[in-house]
Protein backbone atom coordinates (compact mmCIF):
# COMPACT_ATOMS: atom_id res chain seq x y z
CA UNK A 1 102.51 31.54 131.16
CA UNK A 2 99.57 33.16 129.39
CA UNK A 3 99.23 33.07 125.62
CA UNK A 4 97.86 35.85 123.31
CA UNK A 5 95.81 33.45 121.87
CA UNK A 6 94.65 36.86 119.46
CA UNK A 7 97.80 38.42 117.27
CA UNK A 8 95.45 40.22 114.66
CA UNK A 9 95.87 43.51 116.32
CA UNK A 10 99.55 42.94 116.95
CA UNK A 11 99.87 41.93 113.15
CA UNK A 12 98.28 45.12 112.08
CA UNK A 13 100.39 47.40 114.34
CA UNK A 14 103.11 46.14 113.05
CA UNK A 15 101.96 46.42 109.60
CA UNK A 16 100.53 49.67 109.94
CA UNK A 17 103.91 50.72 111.20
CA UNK A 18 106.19 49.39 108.85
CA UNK A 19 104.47 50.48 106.01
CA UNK A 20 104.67 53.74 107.56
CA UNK A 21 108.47 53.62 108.05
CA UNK A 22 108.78 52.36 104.30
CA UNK A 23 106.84 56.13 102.99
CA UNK A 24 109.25 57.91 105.21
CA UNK A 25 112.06 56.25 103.54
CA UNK A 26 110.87 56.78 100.35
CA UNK A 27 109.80 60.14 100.72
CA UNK A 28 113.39 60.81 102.02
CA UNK A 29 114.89 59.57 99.24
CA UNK A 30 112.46 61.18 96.79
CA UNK A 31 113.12 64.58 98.03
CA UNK A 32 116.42 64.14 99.25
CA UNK A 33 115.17 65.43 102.60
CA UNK A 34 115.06 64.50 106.19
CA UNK A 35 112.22 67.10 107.11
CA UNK A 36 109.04 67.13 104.51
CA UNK A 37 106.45 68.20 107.18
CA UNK A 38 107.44 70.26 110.77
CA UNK A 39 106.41 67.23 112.32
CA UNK A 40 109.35 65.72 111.32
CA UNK A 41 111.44 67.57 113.34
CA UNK A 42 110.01 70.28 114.97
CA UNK A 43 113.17 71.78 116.10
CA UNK A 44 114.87 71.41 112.57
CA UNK A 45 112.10 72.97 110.91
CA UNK A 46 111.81 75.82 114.08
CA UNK A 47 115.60 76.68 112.71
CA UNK A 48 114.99 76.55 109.18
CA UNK A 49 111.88 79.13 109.80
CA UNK A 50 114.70 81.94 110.90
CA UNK A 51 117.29 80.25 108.56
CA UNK A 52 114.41 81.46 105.67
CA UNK A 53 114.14 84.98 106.64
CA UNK A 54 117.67 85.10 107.25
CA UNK A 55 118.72 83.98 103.36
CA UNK A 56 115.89 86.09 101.62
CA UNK A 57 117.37 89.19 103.82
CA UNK A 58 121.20 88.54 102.40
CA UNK A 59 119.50 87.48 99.15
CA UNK A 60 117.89 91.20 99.04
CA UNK A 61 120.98 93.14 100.06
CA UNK A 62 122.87 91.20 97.57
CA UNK A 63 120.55 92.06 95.03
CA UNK A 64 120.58 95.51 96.09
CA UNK A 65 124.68 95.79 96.45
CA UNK A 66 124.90 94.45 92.79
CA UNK A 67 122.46 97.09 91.94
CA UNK A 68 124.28 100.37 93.11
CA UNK A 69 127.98 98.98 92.36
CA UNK A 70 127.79 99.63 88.74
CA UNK A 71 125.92 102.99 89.67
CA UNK A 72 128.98 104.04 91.77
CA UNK A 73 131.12 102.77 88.84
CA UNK A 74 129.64 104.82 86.30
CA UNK A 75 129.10 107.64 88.37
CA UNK A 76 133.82 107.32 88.94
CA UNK A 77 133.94 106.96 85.36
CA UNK A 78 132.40 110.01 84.56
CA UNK A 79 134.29 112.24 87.18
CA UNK A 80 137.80 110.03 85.76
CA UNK A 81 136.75 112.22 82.30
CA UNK A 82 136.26 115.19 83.95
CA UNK A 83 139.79 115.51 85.17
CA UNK A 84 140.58 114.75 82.15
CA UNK A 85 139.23 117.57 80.68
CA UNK A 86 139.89 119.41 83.11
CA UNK A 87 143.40 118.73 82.66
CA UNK A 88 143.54 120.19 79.48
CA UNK A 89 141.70 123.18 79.62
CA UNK A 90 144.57 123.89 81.87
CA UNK A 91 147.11 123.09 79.38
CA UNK A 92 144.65 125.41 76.88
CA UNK A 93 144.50 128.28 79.46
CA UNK A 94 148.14 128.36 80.42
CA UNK A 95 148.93 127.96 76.40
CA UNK A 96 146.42 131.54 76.08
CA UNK A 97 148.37 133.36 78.76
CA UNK A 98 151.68 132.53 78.15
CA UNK A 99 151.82 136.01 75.67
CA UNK A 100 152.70 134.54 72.61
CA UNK A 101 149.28 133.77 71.50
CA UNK A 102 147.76 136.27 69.13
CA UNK A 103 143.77 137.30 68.76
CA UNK A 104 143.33 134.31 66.61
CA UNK A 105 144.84 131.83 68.82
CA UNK A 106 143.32 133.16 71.88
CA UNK A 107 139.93 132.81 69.70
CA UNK A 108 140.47 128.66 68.83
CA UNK A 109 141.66 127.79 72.39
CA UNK A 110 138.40 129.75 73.93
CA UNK A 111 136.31 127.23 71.13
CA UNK A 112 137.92 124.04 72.46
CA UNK A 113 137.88 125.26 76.18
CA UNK A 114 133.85 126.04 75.14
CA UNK A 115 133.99 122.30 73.83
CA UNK A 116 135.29 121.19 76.76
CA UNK A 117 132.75 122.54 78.70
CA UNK A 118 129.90 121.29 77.10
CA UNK A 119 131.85 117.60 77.64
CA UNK A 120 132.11 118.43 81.54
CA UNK A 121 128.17 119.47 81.48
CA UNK A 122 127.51 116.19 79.67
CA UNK A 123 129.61 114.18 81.98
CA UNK A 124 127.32 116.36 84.49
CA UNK A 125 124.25 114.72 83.25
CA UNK A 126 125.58 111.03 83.20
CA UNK A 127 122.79 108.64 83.11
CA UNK A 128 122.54 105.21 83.92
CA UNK A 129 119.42 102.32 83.49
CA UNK A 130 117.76 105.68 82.79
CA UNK A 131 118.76 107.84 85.94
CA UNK A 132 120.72 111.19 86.34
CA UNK A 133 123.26 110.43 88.58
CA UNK A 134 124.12 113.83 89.92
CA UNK A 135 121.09 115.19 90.38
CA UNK A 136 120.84 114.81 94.45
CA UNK A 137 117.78 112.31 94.73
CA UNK A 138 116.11 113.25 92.13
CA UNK A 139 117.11 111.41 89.27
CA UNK A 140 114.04 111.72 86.37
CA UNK A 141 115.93 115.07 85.07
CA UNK A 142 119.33 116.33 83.93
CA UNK A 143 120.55 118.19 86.46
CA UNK A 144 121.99 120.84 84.17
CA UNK A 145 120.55 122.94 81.70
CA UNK A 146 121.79 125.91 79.73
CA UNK A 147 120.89 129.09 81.28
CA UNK A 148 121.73 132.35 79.82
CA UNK A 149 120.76 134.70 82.89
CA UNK A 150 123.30 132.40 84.85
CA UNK A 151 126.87 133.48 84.74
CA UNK A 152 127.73 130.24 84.08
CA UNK A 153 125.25 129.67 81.01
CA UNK A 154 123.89 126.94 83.13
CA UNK A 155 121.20 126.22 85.97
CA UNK A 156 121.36 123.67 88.63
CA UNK A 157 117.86 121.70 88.67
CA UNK A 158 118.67 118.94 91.03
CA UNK A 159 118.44 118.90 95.30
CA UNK A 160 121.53 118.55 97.50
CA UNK A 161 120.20 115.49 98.77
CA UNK A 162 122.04 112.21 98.64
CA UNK A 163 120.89 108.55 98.10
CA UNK A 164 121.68 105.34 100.46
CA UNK A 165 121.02 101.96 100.38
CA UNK A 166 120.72 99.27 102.80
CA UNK A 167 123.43 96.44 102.36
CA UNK A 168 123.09 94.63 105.85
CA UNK A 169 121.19 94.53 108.82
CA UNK A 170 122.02 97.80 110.58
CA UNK A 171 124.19 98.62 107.51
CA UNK A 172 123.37 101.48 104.60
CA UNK A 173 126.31 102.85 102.27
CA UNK A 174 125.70 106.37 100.58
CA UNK A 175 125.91 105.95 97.22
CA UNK A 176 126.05 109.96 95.60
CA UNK A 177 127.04 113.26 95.74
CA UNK A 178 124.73 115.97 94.40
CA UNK A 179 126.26 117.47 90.98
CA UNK A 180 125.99 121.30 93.00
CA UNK A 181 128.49 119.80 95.40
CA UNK A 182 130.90 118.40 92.64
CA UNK A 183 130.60 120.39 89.52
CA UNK A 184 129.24 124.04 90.87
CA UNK A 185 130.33 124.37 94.25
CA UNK A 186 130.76 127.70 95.60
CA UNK A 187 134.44 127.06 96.66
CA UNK A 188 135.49 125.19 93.37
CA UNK A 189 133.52 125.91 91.01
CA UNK A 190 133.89 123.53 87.64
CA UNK A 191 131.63 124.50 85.32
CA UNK A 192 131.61 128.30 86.23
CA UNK A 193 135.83 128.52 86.26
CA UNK A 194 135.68 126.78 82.54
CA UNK A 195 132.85 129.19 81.48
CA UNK A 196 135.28 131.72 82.85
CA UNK A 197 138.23 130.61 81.14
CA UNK A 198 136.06 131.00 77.65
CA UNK A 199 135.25 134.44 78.41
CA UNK A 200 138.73 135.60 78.91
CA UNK A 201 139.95 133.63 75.73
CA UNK A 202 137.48 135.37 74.04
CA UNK A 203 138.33 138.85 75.10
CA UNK A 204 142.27 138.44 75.10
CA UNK A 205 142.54 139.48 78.90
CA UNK A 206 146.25 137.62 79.04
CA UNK A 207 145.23 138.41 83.08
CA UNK A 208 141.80 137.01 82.96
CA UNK A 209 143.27 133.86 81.23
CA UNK A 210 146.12 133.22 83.72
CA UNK A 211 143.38 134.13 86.49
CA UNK A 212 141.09 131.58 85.02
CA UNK A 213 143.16 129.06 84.46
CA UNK A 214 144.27 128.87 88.19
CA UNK A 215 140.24 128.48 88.90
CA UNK A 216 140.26 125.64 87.10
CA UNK A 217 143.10 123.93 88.31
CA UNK A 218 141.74 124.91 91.71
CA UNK A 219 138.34 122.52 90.34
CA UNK A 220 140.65 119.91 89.29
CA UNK A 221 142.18 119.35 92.76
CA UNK A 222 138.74 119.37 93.84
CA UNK A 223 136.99 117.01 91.76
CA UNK A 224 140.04 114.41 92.40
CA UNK A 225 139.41 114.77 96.13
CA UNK A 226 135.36 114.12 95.39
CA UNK A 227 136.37 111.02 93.44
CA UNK A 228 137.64 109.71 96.57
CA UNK A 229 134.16 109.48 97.85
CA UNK A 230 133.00 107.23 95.19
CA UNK A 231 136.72 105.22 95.75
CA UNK A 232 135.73 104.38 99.08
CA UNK A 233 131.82 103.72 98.57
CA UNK A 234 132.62 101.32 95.47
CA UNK A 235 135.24 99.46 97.99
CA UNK A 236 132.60 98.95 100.53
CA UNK A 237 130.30 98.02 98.21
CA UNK A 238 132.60 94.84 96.94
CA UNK A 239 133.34 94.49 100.20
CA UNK A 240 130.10 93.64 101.41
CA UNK A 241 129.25 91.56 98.16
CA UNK A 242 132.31 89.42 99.51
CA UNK A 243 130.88 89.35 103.15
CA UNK A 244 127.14 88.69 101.72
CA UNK A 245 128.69 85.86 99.35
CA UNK A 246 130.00 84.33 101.90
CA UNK A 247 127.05 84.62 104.28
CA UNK A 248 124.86 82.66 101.21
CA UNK A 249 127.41 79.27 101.23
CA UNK A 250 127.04 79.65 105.13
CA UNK A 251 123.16 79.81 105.44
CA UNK A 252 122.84 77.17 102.22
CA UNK A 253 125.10 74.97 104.43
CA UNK A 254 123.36 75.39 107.64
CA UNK A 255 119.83 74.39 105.80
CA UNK A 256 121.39 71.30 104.34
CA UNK A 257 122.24 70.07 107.54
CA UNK A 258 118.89 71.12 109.08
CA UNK A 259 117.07 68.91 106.37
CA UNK A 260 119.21 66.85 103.54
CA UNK A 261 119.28 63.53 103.83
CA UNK A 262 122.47 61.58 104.08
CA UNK A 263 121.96 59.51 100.87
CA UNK A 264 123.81 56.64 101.45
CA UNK A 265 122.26 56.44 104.79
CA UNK A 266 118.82 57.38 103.31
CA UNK A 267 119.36 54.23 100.68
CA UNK A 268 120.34 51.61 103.31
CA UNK A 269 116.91 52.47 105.83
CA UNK A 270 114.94 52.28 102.85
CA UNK A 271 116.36 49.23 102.26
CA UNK A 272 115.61 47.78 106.06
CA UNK A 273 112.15 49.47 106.09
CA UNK A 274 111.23 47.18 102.43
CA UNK A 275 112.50 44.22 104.39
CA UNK A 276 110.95 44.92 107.18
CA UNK A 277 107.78 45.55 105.50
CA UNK A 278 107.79 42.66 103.27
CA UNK A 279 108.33 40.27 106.64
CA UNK A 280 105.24 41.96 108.14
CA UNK A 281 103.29 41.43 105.16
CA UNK A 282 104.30 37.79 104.99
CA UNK A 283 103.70 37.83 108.70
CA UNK A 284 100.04 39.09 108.34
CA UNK A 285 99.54 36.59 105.12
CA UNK A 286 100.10 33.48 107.71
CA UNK A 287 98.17 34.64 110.98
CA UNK A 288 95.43 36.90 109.39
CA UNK A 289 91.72 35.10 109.11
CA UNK A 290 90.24 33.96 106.74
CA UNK A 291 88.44 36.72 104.40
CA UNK A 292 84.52 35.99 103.52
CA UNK A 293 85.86 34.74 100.12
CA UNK A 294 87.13 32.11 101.54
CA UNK A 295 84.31 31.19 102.94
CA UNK A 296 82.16 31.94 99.66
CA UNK A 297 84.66 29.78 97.63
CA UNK A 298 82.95 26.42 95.95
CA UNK A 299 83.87 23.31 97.52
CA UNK A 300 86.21 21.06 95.64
């Protein structure tokens, strides 16, 4: 049986790695972390590379969902008050042609239909953070301005264009409808059937009222049906800030059990690795030579 009559390097090995088992479980605990460097665990920190793009890509289209929804919102609220005054310049016009109304009458209903018009053009122009929200895509200008060569008395300034954003991978929800769709459309015209229903007022035409009025109720039906647009688009929208919530607790969960530590785990290995370095220390105390101080020291 041969004997390593020379345990200095098998002293230090051990020593080196003990002491290197006691900074991973401290580090561990420090950070609460199982993977500090790739080396680690390559394959954990491979994982945690795509689980990194993943959560900043449901981070943006969360940001961006929360972002539009109170566009949308606003953009339903506004349309909500059109058909509301829609509503009653209906009541007004059918009020003017019923034939009891005299000049005077006809004359005070055509002001608050006229008031009621400039509401609807103001609704029209709805802003929010800043930006006209029936303008098409462009958004830096009202999209309705008085016009007196227009038989309406107003101008259109915005595109037909509409807006989208992207809310998932794959996944984009339109967010608009231009204001010439909603309030000047060819086939229900809002603002020009109000405008209309002034100008009859005005003149007394009990024909041109009742003719009017029916144009505007024709508007009404349509606006309702454009709100449904913005009905759906807003339930998608909290729909996919539901989906995208849920997609955040997934990915969070998935990187804590790439890398967290378990603690109580964590607490007893640091535990073993303090022993365990404290015996090799001990160890290397005993065996170790003698340093040149020892040699230097005076004799007693």
């Amino acid at each position: 049986m041969r004997v390593n009559s020379n345990l200095v390097p098998d002293i230090l090995a051990d020593l080196q790695q003990s002491q290197t088992m006691l900074n991973t479980a401290l580090q561990e605990v420090a950070t609460g972390k199982s993977v500090n460097v790739p080396s680690d665990n390559p394959q954990a920190s491979a994982e945690m590379v795509g689980n990194s793009i993943e959560t900043a890509d449901v981070d943006q289209y969360t940001q961006n969902v929360a972002g539009v929804l109170s566009t949308v919102q606003s953009a339903d609220s506004a349309l909500s008050a059109v058909v509301s005054s829609l509503t009653q310049a209906i009541s007004l016009g059918t009020e003017g042609a019923n034939g009891t109304s005299n000049s005077d009458d006809q004359q005070s209903l055509a002001e608050q239909v006229q008031s009621i018009l400039s509401s609807v053009v103001a609704q029209a122009n709805t802003t929010y953070n800043g930006s006209y929200l029936f303008g098409g895509t462009d958004s830096s200008a009202a999209p309705y301005t008085a016009d007196s060569s227009s038989p309406s008395g107003y101008t259109y300034n915005g595109n037909n264009d509409t807006n989208s954003v992207a809310v998932g991978d794959d996944m984009s929800i339109q967010i608009n409808l231009p204001g010439s769709q909603i309030f000047s459309n060819s086939g229900a015209d809002v603002i020009g059937s109000l405008s209309s229903l002034v100008s009859a007022l005005q003149s007394g035409d009990t024909s041109g009222i009742s003719s009017a009025t029916n144009a505007v109720s024709d508007a009404l039906n349509y606006v309702t049906q454009q709100r449904v647009f913005y009905g759906n688009a807003e339930s998608q929208l909290n729909s996919q800030e539901t989906y995208l919530q849920q997609e955040t607790v997934t990915l969070s969960s998935q990187q804590s059990s790439l890398v967290d530590v378990n603690e109580a785990q964590a607490a007893t290995e640091l535990s073993e690795a303090e022993t365990d370095n404290s015996a090799a220390l001990a160890a290397a105390a005993k065996v170790l030579p003698n340093t040149l101080l020892d040699y230097l020291a005076v004799p007693t």
